[in-house]
Protein backbone atom coordinates (compact mmCIF):
# COMPACT_ATOMS: atom_id res chain seq x y z
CA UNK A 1 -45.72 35.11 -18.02
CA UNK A 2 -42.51 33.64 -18.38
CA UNK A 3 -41.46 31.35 -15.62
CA UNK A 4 -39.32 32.50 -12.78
CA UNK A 5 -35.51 31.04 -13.38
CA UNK A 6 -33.42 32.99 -10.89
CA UNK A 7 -33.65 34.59 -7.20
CA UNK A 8 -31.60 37.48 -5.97
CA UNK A 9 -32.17 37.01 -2.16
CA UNK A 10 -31.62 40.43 0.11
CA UNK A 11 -29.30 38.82 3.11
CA UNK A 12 -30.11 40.87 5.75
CA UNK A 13 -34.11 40.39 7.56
CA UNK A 14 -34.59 37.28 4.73
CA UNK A 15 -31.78 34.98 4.92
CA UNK A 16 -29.93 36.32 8.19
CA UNK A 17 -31.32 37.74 11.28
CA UNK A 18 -30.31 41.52 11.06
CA UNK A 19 -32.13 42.21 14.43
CA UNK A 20 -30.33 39.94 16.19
CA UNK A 21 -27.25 41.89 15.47
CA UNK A 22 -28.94 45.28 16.21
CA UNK A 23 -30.36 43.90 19.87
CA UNK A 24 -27.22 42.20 20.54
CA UNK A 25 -24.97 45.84 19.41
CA UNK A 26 -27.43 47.86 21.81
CA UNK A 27 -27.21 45.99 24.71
CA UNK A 28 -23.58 44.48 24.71
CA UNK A 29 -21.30 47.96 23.11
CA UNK A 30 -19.46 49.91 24.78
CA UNK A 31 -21.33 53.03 24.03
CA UNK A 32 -24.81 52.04 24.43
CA UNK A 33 -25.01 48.97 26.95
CA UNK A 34 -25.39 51.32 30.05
CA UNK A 35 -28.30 53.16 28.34
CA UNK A 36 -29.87 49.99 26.83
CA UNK A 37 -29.29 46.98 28.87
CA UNK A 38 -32.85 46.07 30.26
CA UNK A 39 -34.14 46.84 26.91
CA UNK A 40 -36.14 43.72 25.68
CA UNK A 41 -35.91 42.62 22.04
CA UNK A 42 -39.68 43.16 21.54
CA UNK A 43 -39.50 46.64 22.51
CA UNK A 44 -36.50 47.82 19.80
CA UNK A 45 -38.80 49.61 17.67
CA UNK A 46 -39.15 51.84 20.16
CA UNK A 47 -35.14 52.92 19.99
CA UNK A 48 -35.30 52.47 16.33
CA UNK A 49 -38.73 54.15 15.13
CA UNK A 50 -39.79 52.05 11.72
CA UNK A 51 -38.93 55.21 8.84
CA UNK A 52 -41.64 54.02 6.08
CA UNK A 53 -39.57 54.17 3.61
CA UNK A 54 -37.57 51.09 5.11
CA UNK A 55 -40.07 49.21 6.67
CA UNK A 56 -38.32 47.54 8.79
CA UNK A 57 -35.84 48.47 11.90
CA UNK A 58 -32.45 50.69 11.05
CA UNK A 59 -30.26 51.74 13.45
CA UNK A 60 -29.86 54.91 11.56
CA UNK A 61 -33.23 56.03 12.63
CA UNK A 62 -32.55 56.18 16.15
CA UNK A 63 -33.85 59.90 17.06
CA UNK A 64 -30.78 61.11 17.98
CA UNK A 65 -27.93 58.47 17.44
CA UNK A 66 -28.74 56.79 13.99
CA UNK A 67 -25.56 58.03 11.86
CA UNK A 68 -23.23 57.46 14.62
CA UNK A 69 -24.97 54.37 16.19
CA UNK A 70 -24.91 53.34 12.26
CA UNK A 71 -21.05 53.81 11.97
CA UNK A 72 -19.94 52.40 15.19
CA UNK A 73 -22.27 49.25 14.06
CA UNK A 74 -20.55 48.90 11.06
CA UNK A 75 -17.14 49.28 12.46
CA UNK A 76 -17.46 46.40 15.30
CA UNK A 77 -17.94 42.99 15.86
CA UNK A 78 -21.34 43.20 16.04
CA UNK A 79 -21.56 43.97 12.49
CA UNK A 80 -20.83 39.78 11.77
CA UNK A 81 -23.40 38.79 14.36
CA UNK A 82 -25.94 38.17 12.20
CA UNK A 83 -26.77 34.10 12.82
CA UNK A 84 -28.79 32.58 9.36
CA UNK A 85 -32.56 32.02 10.54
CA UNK A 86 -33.02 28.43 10.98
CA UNK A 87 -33.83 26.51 7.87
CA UNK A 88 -31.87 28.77 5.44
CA UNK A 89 -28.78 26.28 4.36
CA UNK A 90 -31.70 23.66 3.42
CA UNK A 91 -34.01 26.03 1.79
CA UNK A 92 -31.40 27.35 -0.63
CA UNK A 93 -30.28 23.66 -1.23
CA UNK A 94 -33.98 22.34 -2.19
CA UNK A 95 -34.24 25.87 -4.22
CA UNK A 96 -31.53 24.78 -6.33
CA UNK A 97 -32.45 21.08 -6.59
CA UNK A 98 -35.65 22.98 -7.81
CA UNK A 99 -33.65 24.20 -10.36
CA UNK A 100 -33.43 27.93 -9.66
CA UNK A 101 -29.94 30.39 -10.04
CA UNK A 102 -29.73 32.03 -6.96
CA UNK A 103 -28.14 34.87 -6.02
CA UNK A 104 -27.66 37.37 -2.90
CA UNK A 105 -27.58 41.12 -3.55
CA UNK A 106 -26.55 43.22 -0.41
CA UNK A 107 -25.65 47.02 -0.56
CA UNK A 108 -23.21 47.78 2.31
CA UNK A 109 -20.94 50.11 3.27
CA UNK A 110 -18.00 48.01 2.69
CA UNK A 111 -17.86 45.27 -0.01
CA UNK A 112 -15.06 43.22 1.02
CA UNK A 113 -15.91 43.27 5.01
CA UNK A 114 -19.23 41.91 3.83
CA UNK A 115 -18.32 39.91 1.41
CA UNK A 116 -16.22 38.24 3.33
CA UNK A 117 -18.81 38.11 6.06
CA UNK A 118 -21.50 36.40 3.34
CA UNK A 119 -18.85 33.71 2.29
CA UNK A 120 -18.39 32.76 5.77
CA UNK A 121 -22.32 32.63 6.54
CA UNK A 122 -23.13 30.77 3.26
CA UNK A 123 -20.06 28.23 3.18
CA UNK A 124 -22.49 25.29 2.50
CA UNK A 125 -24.21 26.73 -0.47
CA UNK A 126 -21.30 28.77 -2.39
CA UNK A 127 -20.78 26.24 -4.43
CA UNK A 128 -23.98 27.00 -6.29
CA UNK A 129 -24.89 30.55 -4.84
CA UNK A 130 -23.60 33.49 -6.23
CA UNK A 131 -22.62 36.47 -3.68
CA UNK A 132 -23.13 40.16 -4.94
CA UNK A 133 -22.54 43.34 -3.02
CA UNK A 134 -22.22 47.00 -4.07
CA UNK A 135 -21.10 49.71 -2.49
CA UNK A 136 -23.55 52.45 -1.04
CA UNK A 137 -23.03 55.18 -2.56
CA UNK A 138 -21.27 53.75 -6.13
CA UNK A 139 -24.42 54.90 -7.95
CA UNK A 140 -26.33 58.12 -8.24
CA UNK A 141 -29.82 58.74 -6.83
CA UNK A 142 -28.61 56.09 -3.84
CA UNK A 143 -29.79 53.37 -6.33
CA UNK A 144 -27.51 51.14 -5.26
CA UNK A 145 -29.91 47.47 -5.66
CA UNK A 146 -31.25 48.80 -8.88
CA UNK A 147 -28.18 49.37 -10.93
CA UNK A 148 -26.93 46.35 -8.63
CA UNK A 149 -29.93 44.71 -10.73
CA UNK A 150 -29.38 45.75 -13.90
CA UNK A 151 -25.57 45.30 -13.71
CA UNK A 152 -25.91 41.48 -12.66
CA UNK A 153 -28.44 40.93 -15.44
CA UNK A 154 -26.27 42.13 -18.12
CA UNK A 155 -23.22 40.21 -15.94
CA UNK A 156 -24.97 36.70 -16.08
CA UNK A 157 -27.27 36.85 -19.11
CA UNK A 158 -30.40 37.15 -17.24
CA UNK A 159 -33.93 38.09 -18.49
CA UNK A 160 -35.71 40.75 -16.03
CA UNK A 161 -39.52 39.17 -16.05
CA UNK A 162 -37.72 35.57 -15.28
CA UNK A 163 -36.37 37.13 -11.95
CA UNK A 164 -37.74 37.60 -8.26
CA UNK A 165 -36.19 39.85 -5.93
CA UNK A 166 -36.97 38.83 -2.16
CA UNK A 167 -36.48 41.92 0.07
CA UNK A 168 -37.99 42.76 3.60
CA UNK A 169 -37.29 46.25 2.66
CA UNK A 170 -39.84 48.81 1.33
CA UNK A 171 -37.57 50.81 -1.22
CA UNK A 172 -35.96 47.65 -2.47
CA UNK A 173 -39.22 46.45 -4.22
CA UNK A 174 -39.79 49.56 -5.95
CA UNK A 175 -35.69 49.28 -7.67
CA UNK A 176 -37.30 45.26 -8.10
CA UNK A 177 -39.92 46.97 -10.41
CA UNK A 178 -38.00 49.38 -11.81
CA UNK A 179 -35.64 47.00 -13.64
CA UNK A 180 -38.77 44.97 -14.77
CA UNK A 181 -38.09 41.96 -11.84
CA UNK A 182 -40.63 40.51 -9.85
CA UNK A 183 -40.85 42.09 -6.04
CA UNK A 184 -41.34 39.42 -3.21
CA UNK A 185 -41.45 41.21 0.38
CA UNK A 186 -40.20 38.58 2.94
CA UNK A 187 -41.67 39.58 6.59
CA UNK A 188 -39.74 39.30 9.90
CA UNK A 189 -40.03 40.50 13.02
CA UNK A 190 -40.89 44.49 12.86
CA UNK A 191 -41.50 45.04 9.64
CA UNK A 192 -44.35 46.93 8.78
CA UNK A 193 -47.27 46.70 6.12
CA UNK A 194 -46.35 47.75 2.81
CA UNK A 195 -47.67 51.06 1.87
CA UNK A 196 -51.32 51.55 -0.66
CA UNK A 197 -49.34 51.88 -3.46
CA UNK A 198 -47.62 48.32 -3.37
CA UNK A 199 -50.18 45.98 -1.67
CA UNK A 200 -50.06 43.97 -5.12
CA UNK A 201 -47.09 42.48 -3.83
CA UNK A 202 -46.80 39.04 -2.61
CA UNK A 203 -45.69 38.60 0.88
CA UNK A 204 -44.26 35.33 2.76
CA UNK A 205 -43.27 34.57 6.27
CA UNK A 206 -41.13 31.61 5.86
CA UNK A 207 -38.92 29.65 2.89
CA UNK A 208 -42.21 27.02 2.77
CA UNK A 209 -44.46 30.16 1.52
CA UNK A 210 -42.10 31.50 -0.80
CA UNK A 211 -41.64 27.89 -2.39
CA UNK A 212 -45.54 27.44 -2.72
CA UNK A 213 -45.44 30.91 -3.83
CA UNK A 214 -43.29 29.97 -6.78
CA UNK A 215 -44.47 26.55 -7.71
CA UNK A 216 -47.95 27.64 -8.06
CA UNK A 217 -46.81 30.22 -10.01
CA UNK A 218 -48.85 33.38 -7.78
CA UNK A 219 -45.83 35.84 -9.01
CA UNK A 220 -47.75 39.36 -9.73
């Protein structure tokens, strides 16, 4: 198998702490603060039941709330409170000491509000890091991250089997396999298991796994 030579890093849940936004948008706006101030950040899977399909917490699958808890998220200043997880900055930097092209592939609802948002958070590295977004919605079949894929491949000269895709969520790794990358699901807080059908996947918990993941060469 040929070695792995690039990374497309997911932002949100690997590199940046998505949840912190959603806690801090559910207790502190406007709308919702009343109804969820005591709520306790260990509890938010309760609001926001996991949909298996994600695997991880959305604010669109809020019972009764999602698409409009969804838009008003995306439409505040909660959207950019996000804070890196500690340890990101110098992971990327020993990555690409290690030799690695690295890359960030976010779908969003608003390419230039997020990649503006993605230059600010990853200052220190964007002299070596490439930032991709695309649009939800720009493809057909909401395959946004696998024509995202595909697109960036042909963009930068990239071969498919020489590429890892680290994602916390569950549809992401199937568009990984579909364009013939290598899936890597990255677990933080909430996700859940991966379903029967993808246990083959390799799963970290931290930037120190995922190195040791890819030096001894354990990519399925």
């Amino acid at each position: 198998m040929p070695k792995i030579k690039n990374i497309f890093w997911d932002v949100d849940g690997v590199l940046a702490d998505l949840n912190h936004a959603y806690y801090t948008f559910l207790t502190e706006h406007p709308n919702y603060r009343d109804q969820y101030k005591d709520l306790k950040f260990e509890d938010m899977d309760k609001v926001l039941p996991i949909d298996p399909k994600y695997g991880a917490l959305e604010l669109k699958t809020h019972p009764t709330l999602g698409p409009q808890m969804d838009h008003d998220f995306c439409h505040s200043e909660f959207f950019e409170k996000r804070p890196l997880y500690p340890g990101v900055i110098e992971a990327l930097k020993e990555f690409h000491e290690l030799g690695y092209k690295q890359f960030t592939l976010s779908a969003t609802f608003n390419v230039e509000v997020k990649k503006k948002l993605l230059n600010k958070l990853l200052v220190d590295v964007k002299d070596f890091l490439t930032i991709e977004c695309v649009q939800h919605g720009q493809f057909m079949h909401d395959t946004a991250k696998e024509d995202s894929l595909k697109a960036c491949f042909d963009k930068y000269g990239l071969l498919s089997d020489e590429t890892v895709l680290v994602d916390d969520r569950i549809y992401n790794q199937y568009a990984a396999i579909h364009v013939g990358a290598h899936p890597i699901r990255y677990r933080c807080p909430f996700t859940m298991d991966l379903p029967e059908d993808l246990k083959w996947i390799p799963e970290v918990h931290n930037m120190n796994e995922l190195k040791e993941l890819l030096e001894n060469d354990k990519i399925k």
